[in-house]
Protein backbone atom coordinates (compact mmCIF):
# COMPACT_ATOMS: atom_id res chain seq x y z
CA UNK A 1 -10.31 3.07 -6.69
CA UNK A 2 -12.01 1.16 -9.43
CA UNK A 3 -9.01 -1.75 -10.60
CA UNK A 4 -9.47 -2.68 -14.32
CA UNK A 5 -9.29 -6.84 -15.32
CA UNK A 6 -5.60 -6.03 -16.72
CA UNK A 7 -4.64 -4.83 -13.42
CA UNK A 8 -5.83 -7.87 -11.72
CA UNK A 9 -4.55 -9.93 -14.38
CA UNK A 10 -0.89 -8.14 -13.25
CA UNK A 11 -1.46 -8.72 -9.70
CA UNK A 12 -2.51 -12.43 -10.38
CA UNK A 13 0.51 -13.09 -12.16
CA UNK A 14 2.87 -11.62 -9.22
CA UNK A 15 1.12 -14.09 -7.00
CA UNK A 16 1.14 -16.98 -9.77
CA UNK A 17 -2.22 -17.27 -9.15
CA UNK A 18 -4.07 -18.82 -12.50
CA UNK A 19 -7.77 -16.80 -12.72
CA UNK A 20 -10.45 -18.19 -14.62
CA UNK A 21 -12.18 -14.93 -16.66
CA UNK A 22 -14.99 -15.08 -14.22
CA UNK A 23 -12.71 -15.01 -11.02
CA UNK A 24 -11.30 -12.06 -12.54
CA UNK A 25 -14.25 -9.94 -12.71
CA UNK A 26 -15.29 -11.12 -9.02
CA UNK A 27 -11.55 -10.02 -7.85
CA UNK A 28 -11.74 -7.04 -9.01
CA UNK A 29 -14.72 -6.39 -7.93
CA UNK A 30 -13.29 -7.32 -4.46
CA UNK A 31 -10.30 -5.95 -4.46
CA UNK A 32 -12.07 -2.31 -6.04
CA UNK A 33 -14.21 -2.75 -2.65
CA UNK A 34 -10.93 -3.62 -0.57
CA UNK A 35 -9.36 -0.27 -1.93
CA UNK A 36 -11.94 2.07 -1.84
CA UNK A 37 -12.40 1.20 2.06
CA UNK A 38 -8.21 1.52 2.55
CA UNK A 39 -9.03 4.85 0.77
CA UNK A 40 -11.85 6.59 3.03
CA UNK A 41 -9.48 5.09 6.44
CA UNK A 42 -7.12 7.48 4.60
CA UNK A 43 -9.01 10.45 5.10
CA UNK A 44 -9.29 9.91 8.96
CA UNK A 45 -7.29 12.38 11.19
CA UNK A 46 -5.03 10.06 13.16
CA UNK A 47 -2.51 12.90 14.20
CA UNK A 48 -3.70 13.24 18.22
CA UNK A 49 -3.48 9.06 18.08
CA UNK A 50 0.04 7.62 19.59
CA UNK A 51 1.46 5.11 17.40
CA UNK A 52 1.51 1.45 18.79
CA UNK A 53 2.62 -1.89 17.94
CA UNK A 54 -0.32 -3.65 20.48
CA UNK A 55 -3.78 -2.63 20.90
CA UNK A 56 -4.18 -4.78 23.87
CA UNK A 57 -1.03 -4.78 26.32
CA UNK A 58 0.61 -8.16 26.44
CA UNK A 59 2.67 -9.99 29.30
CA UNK A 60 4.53 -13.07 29.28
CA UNK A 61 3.11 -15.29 32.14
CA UNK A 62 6.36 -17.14 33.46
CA UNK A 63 6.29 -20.27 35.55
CA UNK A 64 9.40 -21.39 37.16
CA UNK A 65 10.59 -25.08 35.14
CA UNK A 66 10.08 -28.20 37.08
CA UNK A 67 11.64 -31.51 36.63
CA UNK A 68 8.71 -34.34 35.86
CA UNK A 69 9.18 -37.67 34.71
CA UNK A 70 9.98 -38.66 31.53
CA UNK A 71 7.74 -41.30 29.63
CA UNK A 72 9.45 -44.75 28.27
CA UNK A 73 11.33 -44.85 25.97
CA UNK A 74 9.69 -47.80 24.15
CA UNK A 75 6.66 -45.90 25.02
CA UNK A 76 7.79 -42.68 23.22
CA UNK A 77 9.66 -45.09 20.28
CA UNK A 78 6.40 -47.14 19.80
CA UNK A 79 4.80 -44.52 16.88
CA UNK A 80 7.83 -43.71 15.24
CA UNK A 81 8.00 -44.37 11.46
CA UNK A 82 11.34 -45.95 11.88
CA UNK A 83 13.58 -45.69 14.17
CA UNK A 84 17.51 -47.21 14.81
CA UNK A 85 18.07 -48.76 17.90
CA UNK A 86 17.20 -46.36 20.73
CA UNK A 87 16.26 -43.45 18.40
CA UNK A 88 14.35 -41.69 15.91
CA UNK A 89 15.36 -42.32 12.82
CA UNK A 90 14.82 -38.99 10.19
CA UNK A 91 16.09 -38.50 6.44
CA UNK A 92 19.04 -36.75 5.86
CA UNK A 93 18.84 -32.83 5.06
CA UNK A 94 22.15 -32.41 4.68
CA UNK A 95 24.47 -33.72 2.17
C-alpha cells in the first residue's frame, strides 16, 4: 500500500509530530514499506496455528522474603535533596 504525503501529513498531525517536507517523503516511503510487509503477513494461512499471548512460556521464579539489615539512616538521608528531620522531604502533589 503506497501512502500519499497528505496521508502522512494526517498521520503526523494525530501524533503532533511537526515533519519537515523532506521527512515526509522519507516517512512515507517507510511507512509504504511498513504496510506493504503487514500486507503480504496477511496473506499467510494462520488457521492450523493456536492463538497465544507468549511465544516463549514464562514462570515467576519465587524466593521466600528474608529479613536483612537495614542501612543508616543518616546513611540512606545523606543524598537526599532535602530532607525534614528524619525524612525525605518531597513536593506536594496534592492540594
Amino acid at each position: 500500500m503506497k501512502l500519499t504525503v497528505d496521508q502522512v501529513r494526517h498521520v503526523a498531525h494525530l501524533a503532533r509530530l511537526a515533519l519537515e517536507p523532506e521527512e515526509l517523503e522519507r516517512f512515507r516511503e517507510q511507512l509504504s514499506a511498513i504496510l506493504e510487509y503487514a500486507e503480504v503477513l496477511q496473506e499467510l494461512d494462520t488457521q492450523a496455528i493456536p492463538a497465544t499471548a507468549m511465544v516463549v512460556p514464562l514462570e515467576n521464579v519465587m524466593r521466600p522474603d528474608q529479613a536483612g539489615p537495614s542501612l543508616p539512616r543518616e546513611e540512606v538521608l545523606a543524598n537526599a535533596p532535602q530532607r525534614e528531620q528524619d525524612c525525605f522531604r518531597v513536593r506536594a502533589i496534592l492540594d
